[in-house]
N, C-alpha and C. Protein backbone atom coordinates (compact mmCIF):
# COMPACT_ATOMS: atom_id res chain seq x y z
N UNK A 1 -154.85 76.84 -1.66
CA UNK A 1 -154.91 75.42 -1.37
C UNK A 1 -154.95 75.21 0.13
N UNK A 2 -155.81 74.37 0.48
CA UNK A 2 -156.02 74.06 1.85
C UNK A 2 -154.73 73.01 2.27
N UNK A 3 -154.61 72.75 3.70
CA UNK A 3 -153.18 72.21 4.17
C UNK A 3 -153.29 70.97 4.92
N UNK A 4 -153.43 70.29 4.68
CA UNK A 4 -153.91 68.53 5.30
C UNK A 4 -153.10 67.99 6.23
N UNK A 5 -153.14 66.94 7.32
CA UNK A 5 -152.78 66.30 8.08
C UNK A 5 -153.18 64.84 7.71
N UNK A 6 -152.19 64.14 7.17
CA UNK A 6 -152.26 62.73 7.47
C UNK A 6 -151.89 61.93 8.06
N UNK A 7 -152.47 60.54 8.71
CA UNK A 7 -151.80 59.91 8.99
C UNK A 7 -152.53 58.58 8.42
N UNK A 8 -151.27 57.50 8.25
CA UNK A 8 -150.89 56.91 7.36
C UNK A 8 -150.71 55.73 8.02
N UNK A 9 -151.49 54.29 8.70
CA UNK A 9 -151.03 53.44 9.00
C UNK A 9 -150.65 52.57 7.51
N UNK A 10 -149.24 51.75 7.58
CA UNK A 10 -148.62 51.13 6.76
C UNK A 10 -148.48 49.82 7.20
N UNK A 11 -148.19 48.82 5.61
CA UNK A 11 -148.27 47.83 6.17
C UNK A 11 -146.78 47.48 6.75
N UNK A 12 -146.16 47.02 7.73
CA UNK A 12 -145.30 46.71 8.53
C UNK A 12 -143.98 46.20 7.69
N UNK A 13 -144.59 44.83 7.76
CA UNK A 13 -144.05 43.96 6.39
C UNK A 13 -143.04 44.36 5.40
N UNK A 14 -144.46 45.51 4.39
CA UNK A 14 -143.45 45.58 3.27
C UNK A 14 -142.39 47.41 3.63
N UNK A 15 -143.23 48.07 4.59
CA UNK A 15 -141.97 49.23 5.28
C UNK A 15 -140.90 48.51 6.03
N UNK A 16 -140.63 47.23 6.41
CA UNK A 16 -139.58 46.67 6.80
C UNK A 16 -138.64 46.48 5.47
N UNK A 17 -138.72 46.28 4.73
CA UNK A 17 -138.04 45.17 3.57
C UNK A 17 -138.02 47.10 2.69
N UNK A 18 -138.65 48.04 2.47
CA UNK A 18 -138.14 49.12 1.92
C UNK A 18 -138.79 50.10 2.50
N UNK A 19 -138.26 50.68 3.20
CA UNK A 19 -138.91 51.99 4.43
C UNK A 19 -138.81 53.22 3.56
N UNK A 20 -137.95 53.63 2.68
CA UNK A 20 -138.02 54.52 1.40
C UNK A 20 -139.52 54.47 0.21
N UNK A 21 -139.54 52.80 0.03
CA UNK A 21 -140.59 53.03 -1.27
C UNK A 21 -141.80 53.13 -0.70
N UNK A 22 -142.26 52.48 0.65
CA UNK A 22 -143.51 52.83 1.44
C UNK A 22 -143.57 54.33 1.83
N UNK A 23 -142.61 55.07 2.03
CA UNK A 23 -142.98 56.10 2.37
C UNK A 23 -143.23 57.25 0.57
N UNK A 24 -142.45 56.50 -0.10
CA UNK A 24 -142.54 57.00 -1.75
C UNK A 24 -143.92 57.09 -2.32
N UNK A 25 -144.74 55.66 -2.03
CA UNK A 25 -145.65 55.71 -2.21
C UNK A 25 -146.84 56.89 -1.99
N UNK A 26 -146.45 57.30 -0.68
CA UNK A 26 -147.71 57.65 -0.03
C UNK A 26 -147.48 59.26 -0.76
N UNK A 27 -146.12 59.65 -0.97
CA UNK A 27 -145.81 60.83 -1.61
C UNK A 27 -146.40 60.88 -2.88
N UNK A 28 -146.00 60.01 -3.28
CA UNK A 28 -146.78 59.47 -5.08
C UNK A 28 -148.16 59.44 -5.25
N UNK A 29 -148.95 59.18 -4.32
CA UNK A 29 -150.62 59.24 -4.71
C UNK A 29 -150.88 61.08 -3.95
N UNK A 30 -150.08 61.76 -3.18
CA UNK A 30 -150.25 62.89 -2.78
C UNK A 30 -150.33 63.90 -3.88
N UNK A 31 -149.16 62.91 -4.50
CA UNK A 31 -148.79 64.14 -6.01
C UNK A 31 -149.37 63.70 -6.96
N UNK A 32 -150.20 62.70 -7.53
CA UNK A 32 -150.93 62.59 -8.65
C UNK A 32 -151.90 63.49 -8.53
N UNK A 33 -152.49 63.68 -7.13
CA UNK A 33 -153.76 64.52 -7.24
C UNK A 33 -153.79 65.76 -6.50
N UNK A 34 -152.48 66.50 -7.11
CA UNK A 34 -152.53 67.77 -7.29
C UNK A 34 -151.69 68.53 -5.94
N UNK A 35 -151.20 67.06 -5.07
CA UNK A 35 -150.93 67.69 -3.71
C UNK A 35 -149.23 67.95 -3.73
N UNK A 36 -148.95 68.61 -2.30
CA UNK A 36 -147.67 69.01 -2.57
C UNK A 36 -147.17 68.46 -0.95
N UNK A 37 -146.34 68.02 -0.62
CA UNK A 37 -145.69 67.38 0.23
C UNK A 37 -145.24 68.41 1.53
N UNK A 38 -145.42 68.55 2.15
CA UNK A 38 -144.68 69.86 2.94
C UNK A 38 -144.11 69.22 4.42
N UNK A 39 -144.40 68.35 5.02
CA UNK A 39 -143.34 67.60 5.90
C UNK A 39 -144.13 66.59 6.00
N UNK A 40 -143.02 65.11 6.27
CA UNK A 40 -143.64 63.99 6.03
C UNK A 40 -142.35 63.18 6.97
N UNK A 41 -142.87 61.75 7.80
CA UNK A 41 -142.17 61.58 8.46
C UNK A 41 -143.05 60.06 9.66
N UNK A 42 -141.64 59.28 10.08
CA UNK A 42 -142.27 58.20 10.76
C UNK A 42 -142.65 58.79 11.69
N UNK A 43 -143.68 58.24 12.66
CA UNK A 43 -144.51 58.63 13.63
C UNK A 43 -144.15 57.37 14.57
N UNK A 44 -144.81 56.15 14.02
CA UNK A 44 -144.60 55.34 15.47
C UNK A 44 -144.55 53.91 14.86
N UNK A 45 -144.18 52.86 14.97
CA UNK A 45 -144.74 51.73 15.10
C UNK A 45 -145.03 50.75 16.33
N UNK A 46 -146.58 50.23 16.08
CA UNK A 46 -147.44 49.91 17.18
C UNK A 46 -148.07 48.70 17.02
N UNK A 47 -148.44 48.32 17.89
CA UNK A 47 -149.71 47.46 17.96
C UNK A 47 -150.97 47.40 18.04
N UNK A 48 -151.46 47.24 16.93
CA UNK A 48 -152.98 47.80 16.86
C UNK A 48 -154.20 47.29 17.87
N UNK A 49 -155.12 47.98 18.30
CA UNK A 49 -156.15 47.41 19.31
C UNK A 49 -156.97 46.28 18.96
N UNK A 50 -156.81 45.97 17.45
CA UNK A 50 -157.67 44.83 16.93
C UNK A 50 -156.72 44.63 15.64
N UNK A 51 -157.02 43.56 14.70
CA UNK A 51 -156.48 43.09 13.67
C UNK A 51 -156.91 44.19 12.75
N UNK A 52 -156.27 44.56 11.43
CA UNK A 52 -157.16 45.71 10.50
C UNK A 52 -156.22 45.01 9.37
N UNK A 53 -157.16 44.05 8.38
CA UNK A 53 -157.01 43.39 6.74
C UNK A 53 -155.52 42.49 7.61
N UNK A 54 -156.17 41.79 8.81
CA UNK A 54 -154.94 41.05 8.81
C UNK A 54 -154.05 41.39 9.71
N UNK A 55 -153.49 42.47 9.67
CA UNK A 55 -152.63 42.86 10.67
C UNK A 55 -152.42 43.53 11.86
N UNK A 56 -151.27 42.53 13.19
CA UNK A 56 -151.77 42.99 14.52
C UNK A 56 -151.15 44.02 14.45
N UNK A 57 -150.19 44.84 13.66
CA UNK A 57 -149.03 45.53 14.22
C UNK A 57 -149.03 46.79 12.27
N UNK A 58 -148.51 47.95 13.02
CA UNK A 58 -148.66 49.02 12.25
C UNK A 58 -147.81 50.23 11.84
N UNK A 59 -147.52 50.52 10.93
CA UNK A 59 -146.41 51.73 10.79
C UNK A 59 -147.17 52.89 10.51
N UNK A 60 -147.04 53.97 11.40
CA UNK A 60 -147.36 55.17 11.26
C UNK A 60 -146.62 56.04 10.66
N UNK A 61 -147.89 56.56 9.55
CA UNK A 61 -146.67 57.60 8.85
C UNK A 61 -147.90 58.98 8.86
N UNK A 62 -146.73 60.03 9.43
CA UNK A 62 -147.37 61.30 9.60
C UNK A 62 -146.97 62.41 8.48
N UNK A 63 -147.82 62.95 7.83
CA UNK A 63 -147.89 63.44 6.62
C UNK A 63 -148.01 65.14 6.43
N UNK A 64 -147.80 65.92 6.27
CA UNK A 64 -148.14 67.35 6.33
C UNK A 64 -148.39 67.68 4.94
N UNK A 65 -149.80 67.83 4.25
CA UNK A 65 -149.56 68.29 2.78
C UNK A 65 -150.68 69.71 2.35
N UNK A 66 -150.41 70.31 1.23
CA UNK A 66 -151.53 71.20 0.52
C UNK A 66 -151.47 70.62 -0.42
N UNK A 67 -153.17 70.23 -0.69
CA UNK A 67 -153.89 69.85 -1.61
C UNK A 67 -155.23 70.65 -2.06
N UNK A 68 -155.83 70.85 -3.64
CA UNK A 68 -156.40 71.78 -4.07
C UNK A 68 -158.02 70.56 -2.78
N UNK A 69 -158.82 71.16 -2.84
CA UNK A 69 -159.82 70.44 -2.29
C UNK A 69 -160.52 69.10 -2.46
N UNK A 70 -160.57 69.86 -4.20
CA UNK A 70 -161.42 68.31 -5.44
C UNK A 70 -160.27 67.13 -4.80
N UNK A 71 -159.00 67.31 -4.63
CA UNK A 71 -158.00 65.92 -5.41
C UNK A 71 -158.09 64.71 -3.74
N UNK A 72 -158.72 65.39 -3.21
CA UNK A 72 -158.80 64.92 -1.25
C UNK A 72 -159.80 63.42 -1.42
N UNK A 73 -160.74 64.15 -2.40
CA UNK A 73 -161.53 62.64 -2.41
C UNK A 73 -161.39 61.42 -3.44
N UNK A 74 -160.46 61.31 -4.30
CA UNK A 74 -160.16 60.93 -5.22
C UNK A 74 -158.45 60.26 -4.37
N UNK A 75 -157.61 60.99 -3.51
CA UNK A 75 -156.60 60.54 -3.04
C UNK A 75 -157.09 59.25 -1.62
N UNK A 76 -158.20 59.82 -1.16
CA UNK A 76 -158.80 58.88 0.15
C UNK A 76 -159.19 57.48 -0.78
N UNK A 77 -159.82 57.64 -1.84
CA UNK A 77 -160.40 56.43 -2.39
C UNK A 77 -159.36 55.65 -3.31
N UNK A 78 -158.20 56.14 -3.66
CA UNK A 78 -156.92 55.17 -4.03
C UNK A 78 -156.03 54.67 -2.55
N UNK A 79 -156.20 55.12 -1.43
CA UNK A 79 -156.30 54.95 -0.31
C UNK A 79 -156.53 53.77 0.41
N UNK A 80 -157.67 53.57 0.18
CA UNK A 80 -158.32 52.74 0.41
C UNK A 80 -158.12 50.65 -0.59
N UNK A 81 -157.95 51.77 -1.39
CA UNK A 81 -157.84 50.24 -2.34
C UNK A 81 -156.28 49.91 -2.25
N UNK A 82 -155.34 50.78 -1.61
CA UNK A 82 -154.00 50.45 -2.18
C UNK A 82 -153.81 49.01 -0.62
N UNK A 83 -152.76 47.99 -1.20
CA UNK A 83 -152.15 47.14 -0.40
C UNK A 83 -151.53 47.32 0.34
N UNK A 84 -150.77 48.58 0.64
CA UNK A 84 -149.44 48.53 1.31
C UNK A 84 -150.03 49.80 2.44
N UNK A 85 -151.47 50.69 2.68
CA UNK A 85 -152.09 51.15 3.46
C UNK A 85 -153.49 50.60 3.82
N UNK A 86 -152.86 49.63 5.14
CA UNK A 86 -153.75 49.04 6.38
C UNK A 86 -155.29 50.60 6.39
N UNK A 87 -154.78 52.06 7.03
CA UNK A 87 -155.74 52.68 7.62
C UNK A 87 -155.11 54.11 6.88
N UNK A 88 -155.98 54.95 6.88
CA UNK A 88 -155.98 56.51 6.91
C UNK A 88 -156.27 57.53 7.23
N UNK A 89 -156.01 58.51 8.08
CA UNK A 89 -157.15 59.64 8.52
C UNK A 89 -156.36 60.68 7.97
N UNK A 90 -157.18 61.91 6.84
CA UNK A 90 -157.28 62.89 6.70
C UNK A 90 -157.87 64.25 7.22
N UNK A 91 -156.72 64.69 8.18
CA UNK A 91 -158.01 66.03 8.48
C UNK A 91 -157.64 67.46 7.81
N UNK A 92 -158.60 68.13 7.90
CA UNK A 92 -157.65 69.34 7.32
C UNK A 92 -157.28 70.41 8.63
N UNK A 93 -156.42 71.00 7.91
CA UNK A 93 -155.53 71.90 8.97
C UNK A 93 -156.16 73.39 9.01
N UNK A 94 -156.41 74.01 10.21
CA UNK A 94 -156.64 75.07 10.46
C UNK A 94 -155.47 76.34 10.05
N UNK A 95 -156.02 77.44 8.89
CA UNK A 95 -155.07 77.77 8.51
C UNK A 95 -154.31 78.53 9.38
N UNK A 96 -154.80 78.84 10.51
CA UNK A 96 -153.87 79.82 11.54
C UNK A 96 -152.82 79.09 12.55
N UNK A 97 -152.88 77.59 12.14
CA UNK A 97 -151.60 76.63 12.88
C UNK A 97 -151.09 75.89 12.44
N UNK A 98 -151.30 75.98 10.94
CA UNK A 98 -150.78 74.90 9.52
C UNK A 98 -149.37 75.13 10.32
N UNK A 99 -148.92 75.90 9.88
CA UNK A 99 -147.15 76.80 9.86
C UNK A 99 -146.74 75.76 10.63
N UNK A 100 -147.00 75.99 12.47
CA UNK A 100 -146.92 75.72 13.20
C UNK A 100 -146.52 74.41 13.67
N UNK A 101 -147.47 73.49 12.85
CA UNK A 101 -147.30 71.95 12.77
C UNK A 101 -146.43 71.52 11.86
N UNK A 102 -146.51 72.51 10.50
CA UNK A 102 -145.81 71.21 9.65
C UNK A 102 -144.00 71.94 10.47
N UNK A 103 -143.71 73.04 11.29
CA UNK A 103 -142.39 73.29 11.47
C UNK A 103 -142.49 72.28 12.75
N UNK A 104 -143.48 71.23 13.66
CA UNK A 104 -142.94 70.59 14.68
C UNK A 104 -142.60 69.31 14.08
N UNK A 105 -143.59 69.32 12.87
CA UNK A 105 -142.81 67.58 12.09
C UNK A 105 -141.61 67.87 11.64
N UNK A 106 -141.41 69.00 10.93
CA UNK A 106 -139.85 68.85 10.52
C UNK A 106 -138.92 69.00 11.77
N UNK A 107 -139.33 69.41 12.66
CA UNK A 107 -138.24 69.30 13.58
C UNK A 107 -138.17 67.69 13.93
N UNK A 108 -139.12 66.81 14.08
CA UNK A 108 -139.22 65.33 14.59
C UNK A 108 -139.55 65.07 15.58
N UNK A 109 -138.24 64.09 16.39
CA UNK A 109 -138.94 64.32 17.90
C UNK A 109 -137.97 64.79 18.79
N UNK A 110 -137.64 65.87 18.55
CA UNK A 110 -136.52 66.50 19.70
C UNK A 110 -137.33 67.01 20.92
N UNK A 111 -138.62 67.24 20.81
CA UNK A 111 -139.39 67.46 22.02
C UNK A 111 -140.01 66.46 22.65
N UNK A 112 -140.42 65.07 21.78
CA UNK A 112 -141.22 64.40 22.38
C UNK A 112 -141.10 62.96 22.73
N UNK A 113 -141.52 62.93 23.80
CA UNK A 113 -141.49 61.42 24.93
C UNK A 113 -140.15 61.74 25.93
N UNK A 114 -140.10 63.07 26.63
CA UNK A 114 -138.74 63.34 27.43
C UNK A 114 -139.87 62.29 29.05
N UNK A 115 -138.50 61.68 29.64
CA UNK A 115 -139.64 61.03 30.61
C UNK A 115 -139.61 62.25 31.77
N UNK A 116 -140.66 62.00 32.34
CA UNK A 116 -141.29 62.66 33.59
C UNK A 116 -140.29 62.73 35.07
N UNK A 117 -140.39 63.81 35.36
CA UNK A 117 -139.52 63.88 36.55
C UNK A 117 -140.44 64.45 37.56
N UNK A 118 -140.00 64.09 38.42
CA UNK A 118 -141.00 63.97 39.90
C UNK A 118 -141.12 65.75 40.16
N UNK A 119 -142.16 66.16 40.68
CA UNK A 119 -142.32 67.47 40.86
C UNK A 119 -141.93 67.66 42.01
N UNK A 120 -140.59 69.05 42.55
CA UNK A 120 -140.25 69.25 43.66
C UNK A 120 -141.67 69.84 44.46
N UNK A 121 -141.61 69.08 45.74
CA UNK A 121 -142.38 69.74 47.01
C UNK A 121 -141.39 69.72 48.08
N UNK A 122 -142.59 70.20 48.79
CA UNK A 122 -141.98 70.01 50.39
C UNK A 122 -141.27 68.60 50.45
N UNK A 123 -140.04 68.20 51.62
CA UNK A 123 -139.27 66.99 51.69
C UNK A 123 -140.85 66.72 53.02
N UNK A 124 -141.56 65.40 52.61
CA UNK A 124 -141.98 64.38 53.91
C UNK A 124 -141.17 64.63 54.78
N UNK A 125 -142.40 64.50 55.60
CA UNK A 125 -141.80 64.93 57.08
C UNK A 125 -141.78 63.33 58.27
């Protein structure tokens, strides 16, 4: 089984009012068609560059799964029709850095957005 990367804009709204069943969902159409969950997790919420079915603002949900190949196009097109997912991008994962990624989602974000610290040089003279 090949190893997928999703991401998952959500609608805002109803991940406010149950941040469990929006993310249930997206597990639930993974597993009707054959897929298996392997790290899954919030990413960001943002403001989108344009309106998309309505809405300025977006919940990102980042997805790590293996799915048999057939069930990829059949999961994009319930995707598409479902209410509670604004957007979707599926890519698939290169199998020599699958590992790699789905162990930086389960870690979260203990590495990421540390802010920037000025690089030592010479002191101005």
């Amino acid at each position: 089984m090949a190893v997928y990367e999703g991401m998952f804009i959500l609608d805002p709204a109803k991940y406010a009012r149950d941040p469990a069943g929006a993310a249930k969902q997206v597990a639930d159409m993974i597993g009707q068609h054959g897929g298996t969950i392997l790290a899954a997790r919030l990413w960001d919420e943002r403001k989108l560059a344009y309106p998309i079915k309505g809405h300025k603002k977006g919940v990102y949900w980042l997805t790590y799964f293996s799915m048999p190949g057939g069930g990829l196009t059949a999961l994009e097109r319930q995707c598409e029709i479902s209410d509670d997912i604004i957007r979707k991008l599926v890519l698939k994962v290169d199998d020599r850095i699958a590992d790699a990624l789905v162990q930086h989602a389960l870690a979260g974000d203990s590495g990421a957005r540390r802010p920037a610290t000025p690089a030592a040089g010479p002191a101005p003279s």
